[in-house]
N, C-alpha and C. Protein backbone atom coordinates (compact mmCIF):
# COMPACT_ATOMS: atom_id res chain seq x y z
N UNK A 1 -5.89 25.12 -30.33
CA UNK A 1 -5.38 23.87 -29.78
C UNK A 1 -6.22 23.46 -28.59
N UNK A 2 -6.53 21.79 -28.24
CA UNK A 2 -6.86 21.49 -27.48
C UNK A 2 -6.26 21.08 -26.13
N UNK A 3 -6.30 21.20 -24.46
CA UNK A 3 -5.39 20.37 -24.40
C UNK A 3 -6.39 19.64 -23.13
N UNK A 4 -5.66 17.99 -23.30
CA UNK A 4 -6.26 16.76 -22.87
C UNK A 4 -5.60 16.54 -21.28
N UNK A 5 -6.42 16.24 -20.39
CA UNK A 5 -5.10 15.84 -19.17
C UNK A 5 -5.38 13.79 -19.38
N UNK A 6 -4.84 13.52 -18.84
CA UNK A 6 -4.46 12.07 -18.86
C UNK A 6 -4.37 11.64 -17.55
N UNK A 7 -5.68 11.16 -16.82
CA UNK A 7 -5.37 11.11 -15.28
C UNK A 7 -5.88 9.46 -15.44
N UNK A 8 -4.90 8.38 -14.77
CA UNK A 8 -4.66 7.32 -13.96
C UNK A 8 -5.29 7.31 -12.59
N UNK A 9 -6.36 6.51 -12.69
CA UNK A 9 -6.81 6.17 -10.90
C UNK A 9 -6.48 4.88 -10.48
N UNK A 10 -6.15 5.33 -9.13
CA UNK A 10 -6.13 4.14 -8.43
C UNK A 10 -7.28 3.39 -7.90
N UNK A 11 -7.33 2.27 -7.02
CA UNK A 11 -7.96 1.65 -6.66
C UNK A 11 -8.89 2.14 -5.43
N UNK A 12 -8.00 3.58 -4.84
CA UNK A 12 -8.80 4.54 -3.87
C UNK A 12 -9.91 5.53 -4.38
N UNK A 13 -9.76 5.18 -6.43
CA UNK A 13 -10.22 6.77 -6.69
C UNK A 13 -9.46 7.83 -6.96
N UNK A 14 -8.33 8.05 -6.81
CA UNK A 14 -7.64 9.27 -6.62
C UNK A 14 -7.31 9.26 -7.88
N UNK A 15 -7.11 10.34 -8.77
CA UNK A 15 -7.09 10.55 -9.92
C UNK A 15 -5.29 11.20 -9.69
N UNK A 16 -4.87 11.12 -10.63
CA UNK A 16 -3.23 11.69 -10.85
C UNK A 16 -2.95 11.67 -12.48
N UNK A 17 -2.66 12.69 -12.42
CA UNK A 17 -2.47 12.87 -14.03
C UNK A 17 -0.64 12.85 -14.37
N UNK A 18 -0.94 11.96 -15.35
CA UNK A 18 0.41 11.04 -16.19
C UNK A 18 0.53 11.97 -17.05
N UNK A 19 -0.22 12.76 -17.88
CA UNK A 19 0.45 13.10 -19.60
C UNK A 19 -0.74 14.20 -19.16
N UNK A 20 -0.14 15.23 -20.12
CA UNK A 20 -1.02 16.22 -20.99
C UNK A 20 -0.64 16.30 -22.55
N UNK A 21 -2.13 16.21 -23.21
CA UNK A 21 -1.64 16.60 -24.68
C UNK A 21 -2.22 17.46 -24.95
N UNK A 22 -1.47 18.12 -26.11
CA UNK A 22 -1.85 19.68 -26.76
C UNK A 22 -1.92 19.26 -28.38
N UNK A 23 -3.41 19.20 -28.95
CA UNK A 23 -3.73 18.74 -29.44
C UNK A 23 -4.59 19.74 -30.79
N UNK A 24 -4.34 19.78 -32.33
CA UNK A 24 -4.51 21.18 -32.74
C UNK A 24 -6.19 20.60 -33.07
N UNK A 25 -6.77 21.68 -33.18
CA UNK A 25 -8.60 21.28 -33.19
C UNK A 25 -8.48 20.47 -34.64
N UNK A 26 -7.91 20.76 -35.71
CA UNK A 26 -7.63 20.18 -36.68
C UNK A 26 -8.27 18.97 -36.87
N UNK A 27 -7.51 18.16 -35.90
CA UNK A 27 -7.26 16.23 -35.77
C UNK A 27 -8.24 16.08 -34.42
N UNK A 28 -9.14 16.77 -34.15
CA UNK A 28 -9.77 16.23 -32.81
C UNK A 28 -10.69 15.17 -33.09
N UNK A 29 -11.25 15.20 -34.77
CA UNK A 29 -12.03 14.17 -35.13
C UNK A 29 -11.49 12.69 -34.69
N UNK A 30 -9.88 12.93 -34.76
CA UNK A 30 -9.06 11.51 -34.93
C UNK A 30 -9.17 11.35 -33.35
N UNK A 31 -9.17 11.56 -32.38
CA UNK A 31 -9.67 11.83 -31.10
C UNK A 31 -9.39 10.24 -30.82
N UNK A 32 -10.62 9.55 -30.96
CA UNK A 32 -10.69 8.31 -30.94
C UNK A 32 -9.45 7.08 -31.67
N UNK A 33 -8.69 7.26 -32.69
CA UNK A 33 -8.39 6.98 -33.07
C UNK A 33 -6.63 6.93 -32.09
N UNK A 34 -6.38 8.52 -31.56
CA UNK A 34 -5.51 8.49 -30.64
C UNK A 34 -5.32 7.85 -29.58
N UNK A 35 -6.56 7.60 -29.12
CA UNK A 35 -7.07 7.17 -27.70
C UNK A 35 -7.00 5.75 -27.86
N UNK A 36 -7.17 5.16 -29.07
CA UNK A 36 -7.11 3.29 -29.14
C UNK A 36 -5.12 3.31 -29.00
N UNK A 37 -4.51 3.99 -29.38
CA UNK A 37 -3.00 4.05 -29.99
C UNK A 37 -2.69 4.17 -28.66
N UNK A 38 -2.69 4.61 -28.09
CA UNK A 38 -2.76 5.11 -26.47
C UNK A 38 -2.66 4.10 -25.45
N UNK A 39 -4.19 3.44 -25.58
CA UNK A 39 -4.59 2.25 -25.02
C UNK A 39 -3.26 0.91 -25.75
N UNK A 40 -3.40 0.74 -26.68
CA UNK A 40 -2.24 -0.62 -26.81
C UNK A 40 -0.87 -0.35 -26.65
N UNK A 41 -0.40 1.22 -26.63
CA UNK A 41 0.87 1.53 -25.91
C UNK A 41 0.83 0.95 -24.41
N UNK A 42 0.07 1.31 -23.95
CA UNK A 42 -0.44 1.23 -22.43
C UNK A 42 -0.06 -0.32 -22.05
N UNK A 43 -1.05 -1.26 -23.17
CA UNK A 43 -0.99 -2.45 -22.82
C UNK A 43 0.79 -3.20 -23.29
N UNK A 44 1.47 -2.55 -23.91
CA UNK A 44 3.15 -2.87 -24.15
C UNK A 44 3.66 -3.23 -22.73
N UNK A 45 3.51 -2.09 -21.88
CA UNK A 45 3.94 -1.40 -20.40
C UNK A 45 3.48 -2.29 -19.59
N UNK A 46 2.14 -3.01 -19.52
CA UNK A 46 1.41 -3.04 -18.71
C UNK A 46 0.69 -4.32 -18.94
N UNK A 47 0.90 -5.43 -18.86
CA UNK A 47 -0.36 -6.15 -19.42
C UNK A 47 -1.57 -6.34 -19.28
N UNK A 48 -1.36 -6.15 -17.91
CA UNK A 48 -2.55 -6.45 -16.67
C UNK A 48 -3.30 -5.13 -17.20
N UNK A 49 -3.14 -3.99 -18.18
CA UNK A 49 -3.86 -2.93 -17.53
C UNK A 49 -5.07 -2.84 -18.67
N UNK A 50 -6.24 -2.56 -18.06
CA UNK A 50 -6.86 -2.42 -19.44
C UNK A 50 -7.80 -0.98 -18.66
N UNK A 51 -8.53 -0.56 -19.81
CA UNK A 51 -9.03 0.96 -19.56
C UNK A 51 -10.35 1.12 -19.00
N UNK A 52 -11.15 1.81 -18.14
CA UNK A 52 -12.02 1.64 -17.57
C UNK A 52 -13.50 2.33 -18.20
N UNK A 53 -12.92 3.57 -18.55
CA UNK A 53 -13.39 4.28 -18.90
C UNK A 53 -12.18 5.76 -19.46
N UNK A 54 -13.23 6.34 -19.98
CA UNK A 54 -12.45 7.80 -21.28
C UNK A 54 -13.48 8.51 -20.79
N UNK A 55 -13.31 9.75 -20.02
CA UNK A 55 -14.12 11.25 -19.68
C UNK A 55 -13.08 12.26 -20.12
N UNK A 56 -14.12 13.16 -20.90
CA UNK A 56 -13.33 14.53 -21.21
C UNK A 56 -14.34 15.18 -20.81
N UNK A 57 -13.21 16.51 -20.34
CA UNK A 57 -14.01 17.68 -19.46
C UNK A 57 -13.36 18.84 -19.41
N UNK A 58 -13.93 19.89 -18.90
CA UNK A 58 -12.90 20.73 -18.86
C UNK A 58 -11.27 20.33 -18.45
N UNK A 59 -10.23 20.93 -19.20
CA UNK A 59 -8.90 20.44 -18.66
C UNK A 59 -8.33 21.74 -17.79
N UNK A 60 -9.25 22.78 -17.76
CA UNK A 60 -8.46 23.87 -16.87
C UNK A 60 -9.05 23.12 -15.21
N UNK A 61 -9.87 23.15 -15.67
CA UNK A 61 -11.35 22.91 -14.15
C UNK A 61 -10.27 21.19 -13.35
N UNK A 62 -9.78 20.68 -14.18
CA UNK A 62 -9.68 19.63 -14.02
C UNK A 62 -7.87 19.58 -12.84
N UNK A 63 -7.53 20.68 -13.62
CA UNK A 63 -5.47 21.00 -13.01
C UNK A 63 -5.83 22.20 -11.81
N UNK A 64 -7.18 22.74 -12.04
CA UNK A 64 -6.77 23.58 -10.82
C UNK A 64 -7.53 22.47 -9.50
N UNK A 65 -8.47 21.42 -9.74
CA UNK A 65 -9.34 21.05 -9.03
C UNK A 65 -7.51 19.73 -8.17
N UNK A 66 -7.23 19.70 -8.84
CA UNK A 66 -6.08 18.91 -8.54
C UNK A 66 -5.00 19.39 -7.80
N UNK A 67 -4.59 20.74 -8.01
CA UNK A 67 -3.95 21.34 -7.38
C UNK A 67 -4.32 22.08 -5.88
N UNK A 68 -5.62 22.40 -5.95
CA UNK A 68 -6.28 22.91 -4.52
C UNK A 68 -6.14 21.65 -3.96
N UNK A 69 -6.50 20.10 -4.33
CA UNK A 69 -6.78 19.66 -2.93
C UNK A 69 -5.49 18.96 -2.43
N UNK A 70 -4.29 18.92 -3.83
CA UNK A 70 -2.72 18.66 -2.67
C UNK A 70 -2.51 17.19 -3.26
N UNK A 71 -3.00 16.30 -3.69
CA UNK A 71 -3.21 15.03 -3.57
C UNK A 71 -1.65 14.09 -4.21
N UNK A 72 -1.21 15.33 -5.37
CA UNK A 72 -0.66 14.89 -6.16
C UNK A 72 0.93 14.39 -5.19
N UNK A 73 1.04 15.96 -4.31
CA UNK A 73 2.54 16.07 -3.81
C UNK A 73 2.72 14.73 -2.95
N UNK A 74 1.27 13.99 -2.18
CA UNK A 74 0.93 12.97 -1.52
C UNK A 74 1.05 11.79 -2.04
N UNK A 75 0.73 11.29 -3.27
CA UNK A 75 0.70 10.29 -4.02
C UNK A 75 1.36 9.63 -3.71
N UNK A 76 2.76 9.18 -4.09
CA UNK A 76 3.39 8.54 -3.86
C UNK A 76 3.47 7.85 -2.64
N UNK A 77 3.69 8.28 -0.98
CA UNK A 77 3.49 7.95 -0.51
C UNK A 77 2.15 7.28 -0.20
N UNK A 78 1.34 7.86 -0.53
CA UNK A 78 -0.44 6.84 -0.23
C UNK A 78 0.26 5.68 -0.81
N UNK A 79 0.70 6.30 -2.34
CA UNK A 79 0.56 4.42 -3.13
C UNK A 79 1.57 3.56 -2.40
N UNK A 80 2.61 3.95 -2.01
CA UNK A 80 3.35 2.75 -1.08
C UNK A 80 2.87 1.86 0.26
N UNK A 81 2.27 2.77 0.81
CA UNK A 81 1.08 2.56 2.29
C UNK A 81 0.27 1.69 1.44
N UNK A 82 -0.59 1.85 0.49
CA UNK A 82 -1.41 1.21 0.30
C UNK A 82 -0.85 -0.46 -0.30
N UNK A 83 0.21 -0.06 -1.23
CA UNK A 83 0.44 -1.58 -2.06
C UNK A 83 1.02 -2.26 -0.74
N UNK A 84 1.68 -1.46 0.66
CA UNK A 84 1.96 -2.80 1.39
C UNK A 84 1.12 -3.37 2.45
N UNK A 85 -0.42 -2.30 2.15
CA UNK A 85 -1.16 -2.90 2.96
C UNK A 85 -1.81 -4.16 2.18
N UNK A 86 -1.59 -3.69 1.10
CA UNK A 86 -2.37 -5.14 -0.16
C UNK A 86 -1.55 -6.22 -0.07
N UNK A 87 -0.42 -6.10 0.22
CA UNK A 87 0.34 -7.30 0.25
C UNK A 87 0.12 -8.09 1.44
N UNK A 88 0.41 -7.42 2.62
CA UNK A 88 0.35 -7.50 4.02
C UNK A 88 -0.89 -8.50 4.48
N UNK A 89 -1.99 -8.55 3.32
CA UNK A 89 -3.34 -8.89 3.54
C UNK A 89 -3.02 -10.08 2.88
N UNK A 90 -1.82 -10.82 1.63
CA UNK A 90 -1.93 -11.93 1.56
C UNK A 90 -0.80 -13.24 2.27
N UNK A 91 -0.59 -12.06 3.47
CA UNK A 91 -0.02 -13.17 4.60
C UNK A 91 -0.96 -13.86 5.42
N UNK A 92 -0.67 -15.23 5.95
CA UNK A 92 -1.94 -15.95 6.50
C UNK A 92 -1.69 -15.37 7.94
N UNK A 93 -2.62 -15.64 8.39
CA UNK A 93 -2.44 -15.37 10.22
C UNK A 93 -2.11 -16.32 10.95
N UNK A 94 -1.69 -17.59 10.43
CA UNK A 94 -0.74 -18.72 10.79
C UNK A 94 0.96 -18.20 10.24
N UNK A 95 1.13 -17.56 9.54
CA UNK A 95 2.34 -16.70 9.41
C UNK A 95 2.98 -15.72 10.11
N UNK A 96 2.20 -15.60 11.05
CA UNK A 96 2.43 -14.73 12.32
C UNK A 96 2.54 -15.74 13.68
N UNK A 97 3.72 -15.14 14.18
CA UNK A 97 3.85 -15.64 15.79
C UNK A 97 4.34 -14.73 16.64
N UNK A 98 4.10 -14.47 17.87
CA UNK A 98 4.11 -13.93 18.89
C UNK A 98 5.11 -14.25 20.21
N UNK A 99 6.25 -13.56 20.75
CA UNK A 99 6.89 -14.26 21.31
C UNK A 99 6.16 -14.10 22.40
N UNK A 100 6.91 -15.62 23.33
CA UNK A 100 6.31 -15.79 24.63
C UNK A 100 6.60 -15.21 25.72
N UNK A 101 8.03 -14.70 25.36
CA UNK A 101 9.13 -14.07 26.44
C UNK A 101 8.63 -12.49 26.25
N UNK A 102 8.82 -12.24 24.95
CA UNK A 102 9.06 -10.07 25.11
C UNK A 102 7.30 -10.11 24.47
N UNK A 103 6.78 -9.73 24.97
CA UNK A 103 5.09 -9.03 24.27
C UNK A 103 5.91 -7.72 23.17
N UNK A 104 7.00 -7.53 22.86
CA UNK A 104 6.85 -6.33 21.75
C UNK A 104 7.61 -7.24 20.36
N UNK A 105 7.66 -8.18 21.09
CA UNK A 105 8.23 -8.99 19.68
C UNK A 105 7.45 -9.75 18.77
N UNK A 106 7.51 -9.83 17.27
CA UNK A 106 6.55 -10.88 16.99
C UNK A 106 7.52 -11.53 15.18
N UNK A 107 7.24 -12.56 15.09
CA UNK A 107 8.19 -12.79 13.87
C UNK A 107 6.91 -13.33 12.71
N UNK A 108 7.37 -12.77 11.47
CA UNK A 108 6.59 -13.27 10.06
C UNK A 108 7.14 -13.89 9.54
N UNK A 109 6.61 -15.19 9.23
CA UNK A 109 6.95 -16.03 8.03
C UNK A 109 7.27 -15.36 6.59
N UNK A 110 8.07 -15.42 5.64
CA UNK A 110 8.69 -14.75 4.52
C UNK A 110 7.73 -15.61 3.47
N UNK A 111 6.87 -14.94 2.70
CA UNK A 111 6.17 -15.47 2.11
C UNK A 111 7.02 -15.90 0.45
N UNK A 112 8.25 -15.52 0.15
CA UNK A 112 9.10 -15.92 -0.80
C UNK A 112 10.03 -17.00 -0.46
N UNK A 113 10.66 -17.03 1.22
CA UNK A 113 11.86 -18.06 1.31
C UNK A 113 11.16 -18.65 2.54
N UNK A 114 10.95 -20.11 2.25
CA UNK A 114 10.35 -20.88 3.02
C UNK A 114 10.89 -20.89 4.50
N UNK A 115 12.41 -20.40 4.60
CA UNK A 115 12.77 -20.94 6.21
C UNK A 115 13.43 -19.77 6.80
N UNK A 116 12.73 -18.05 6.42
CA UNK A 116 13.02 -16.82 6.31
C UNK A 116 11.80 -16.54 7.37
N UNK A 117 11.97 -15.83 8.76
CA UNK A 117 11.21 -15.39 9.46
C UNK A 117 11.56 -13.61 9.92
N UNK A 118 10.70 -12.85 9.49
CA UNK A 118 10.80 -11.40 10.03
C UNK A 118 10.81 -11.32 11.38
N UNK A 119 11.57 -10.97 12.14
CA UNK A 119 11.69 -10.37 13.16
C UNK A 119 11.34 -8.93 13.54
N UNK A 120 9.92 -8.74 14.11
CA UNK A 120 9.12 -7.57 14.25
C UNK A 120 9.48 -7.04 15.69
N UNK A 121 9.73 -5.66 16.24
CA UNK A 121 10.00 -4.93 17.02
C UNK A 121 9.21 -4.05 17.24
N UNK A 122 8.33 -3.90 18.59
CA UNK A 122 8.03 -2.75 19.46
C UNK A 122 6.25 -2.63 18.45
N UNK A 123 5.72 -4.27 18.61
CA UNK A 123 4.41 -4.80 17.83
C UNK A 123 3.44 -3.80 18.57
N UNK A 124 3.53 -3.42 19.72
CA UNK A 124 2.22 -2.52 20.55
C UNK A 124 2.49 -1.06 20.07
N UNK A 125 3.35 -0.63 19.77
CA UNK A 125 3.65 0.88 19.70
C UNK A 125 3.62 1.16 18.25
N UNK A 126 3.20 2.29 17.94
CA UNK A 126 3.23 3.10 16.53
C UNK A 126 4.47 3.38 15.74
N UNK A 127 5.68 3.18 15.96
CA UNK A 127 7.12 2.85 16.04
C UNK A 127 7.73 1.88 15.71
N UNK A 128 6.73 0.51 14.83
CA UNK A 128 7.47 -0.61 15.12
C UNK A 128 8.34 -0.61 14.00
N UNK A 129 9.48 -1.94 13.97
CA UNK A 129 10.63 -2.16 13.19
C UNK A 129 10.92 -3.41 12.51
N UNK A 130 10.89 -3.43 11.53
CA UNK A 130 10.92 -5.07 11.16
C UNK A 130 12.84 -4.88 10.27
N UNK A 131 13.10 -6.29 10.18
CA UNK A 131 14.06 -6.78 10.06
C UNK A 131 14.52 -6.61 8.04
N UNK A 132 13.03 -6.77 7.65
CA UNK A 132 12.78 -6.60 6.21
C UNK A 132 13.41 -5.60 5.62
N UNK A 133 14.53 -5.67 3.83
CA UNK A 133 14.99 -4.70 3.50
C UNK A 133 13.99 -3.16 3.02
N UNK A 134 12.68 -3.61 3.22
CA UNK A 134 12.11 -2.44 2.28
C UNK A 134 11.58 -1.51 3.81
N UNK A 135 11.86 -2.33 5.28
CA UNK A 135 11.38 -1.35 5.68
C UNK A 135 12.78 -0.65 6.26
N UNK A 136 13.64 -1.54 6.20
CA UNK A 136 15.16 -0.95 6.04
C UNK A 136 15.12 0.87 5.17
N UNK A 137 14.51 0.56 4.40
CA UNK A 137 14.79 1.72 3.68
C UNK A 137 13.82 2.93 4.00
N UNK A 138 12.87 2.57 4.87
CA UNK A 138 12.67 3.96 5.71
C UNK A 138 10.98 3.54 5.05
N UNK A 139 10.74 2.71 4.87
CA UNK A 139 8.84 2.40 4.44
C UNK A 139 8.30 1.07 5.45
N UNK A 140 7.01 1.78 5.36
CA UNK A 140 6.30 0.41 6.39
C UNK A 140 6.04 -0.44 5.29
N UNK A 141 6.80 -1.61 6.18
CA UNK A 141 6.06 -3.17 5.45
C UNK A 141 5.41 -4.06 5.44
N UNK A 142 4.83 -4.50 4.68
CA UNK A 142 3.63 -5.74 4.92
C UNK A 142 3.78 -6.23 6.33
N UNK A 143 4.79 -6.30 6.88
CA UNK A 143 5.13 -7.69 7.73
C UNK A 143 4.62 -6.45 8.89
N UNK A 144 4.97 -5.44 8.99
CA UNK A 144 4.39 -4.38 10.22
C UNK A 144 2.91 -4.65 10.13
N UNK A 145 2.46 -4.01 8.82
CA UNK A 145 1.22 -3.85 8.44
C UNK A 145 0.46 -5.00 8.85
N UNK A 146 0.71 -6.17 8.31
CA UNK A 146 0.26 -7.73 9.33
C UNK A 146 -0.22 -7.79 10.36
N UNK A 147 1.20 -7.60 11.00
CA UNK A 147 0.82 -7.51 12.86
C UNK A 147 0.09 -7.09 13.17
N UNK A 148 -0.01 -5.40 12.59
CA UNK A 148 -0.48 -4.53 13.59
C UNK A 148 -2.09 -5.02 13.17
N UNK A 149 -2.91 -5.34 12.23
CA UNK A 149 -4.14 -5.74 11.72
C UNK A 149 -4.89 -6.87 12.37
N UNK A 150 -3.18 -7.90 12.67
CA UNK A 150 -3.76 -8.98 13.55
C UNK A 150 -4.23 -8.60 14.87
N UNK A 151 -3.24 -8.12 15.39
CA UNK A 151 -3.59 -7.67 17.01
C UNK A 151 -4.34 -6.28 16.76
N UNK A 152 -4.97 -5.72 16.24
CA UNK A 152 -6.44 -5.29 16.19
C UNK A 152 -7.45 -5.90 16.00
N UNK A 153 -7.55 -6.87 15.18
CA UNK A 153 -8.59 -8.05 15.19
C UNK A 153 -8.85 -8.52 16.19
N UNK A 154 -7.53 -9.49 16.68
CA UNK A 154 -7.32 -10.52 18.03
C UNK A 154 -7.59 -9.51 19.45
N UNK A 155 -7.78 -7.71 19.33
CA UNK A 155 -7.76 -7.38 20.26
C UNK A 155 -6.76 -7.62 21.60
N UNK A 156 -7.99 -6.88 22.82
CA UNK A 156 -6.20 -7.17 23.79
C UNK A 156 -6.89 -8.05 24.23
N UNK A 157 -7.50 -9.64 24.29
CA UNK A 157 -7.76 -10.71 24.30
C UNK A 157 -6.41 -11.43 24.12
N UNK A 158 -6.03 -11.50 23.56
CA UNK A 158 -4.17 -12.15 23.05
C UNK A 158 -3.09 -11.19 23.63
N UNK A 159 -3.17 -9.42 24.29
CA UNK A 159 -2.48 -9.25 24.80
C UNK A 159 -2.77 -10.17 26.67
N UNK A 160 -3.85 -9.93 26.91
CA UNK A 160 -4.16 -9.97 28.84
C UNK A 160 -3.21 -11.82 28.46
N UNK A 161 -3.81 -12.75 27.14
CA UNK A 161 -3.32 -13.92 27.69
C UNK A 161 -1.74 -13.78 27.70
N UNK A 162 -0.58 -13.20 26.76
CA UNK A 162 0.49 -13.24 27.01
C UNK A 162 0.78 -12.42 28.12
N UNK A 163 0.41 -11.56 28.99
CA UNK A 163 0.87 -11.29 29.86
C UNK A 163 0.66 -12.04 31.11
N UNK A 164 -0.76 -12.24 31.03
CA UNK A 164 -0.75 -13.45 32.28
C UNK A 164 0.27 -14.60 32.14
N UNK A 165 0.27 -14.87 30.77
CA UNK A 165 1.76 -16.44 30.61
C UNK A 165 2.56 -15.33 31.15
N UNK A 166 3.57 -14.98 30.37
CA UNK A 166 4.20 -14.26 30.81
C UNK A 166 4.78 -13.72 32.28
N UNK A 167 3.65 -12.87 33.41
CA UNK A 167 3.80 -12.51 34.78
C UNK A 167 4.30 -13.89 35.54
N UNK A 168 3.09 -15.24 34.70
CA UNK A 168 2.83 -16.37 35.61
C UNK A 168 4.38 -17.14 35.50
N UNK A 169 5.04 -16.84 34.09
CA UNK A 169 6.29 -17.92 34.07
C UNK A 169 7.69 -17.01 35.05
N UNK A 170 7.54 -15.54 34.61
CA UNK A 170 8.53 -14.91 35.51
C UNK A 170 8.25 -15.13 37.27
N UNK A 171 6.98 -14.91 37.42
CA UNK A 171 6.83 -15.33 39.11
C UNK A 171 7.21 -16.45 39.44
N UNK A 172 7.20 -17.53 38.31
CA UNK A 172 7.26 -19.06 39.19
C UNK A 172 8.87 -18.89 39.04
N UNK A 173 9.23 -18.05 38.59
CA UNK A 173 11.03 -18.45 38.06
C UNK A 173 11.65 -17.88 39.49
N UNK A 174 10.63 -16.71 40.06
CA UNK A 174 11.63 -16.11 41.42
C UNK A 174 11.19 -17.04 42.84
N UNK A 175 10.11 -18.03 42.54
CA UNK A 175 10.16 -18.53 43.89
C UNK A 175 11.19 -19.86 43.93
């Protein structure tokens, strides 16, 4: 018997294996023939997905090389980090505003409900909190991911000016 691993990459590269088949040497000729059956199952699931490439290789070399470096127990989380940094990237930077009053506040435009604004918490610190149900549920979300990209871009150029507004509107308020 043969057996096949079935590894899915992402867009990082990272290989993760979906299926193993155990396959009798018998039918390996049909090889190809499995592999098209495979592919239009795939496309049932999936429309968007089409195949990049087919490598066979060792399949021992292939589960232990996977298992030393850990990647798999990780997965999941990368792929969530990553799809909300992909999202996060198709908010405009006119979708972002900055309050004038608190520097840790900042609100996102809801890119589904036109008159829906995220309310972002504690924008300078590694800690922040948005209002959004998915980060409700204990994941960073686009709308974090946003911010924090903008004000690395914008630098502290956009912090020194809100604090100077800022110092300048609280001082004029105590004289």
């Amino acid at each position: 018997f043969m057996l096949y691993t079935i590894l899915a990459f992402d867009n990082m590269h990272n290989g993760l294996p979906i299926a193993w088949v155990l396959m009798s040497r018998a039918i390996v000729p049909d090889l190809t023939l499995w592999m098209r059956k495979l592919v239009v199952s795939a496309h049932c699931h999936m429309l968007e997905w089409k195949p990049n490439d087919f490598m066979v290789d060792d399949d021992r070399a292939e589960i232990v090389a996977i298992r030393e470096n850990g990647f798999y127990r990780n997965f999941k989380l990368e792929q969530l980090e990553n799809k909300s940094w992909m999202k996060s990237l198709c908010i405009l930077d006119g979708d972002v505003k900055f309050s004038e009053f608190d520097i840790d506040v900042a609100w996102v435009k809801s890119q589904s409900k036109e008159d829906k604004y995220y309310k972002i918490y504690n924008v300078d610190h590694s800690f922040a909190l948005c209002e959004c149900m998915w980060a409700a549920q204990g994941h960073v979300c686009k709308h974090i991911l946003k911010v924090a990209d903008l004000r690395k871009r914008m630098g502290m150029e956009l912090y020194f000016k809100r604090n100077v507004s800022f110092s300048s509107t609280t001082h004029a308020s105590t004289h």
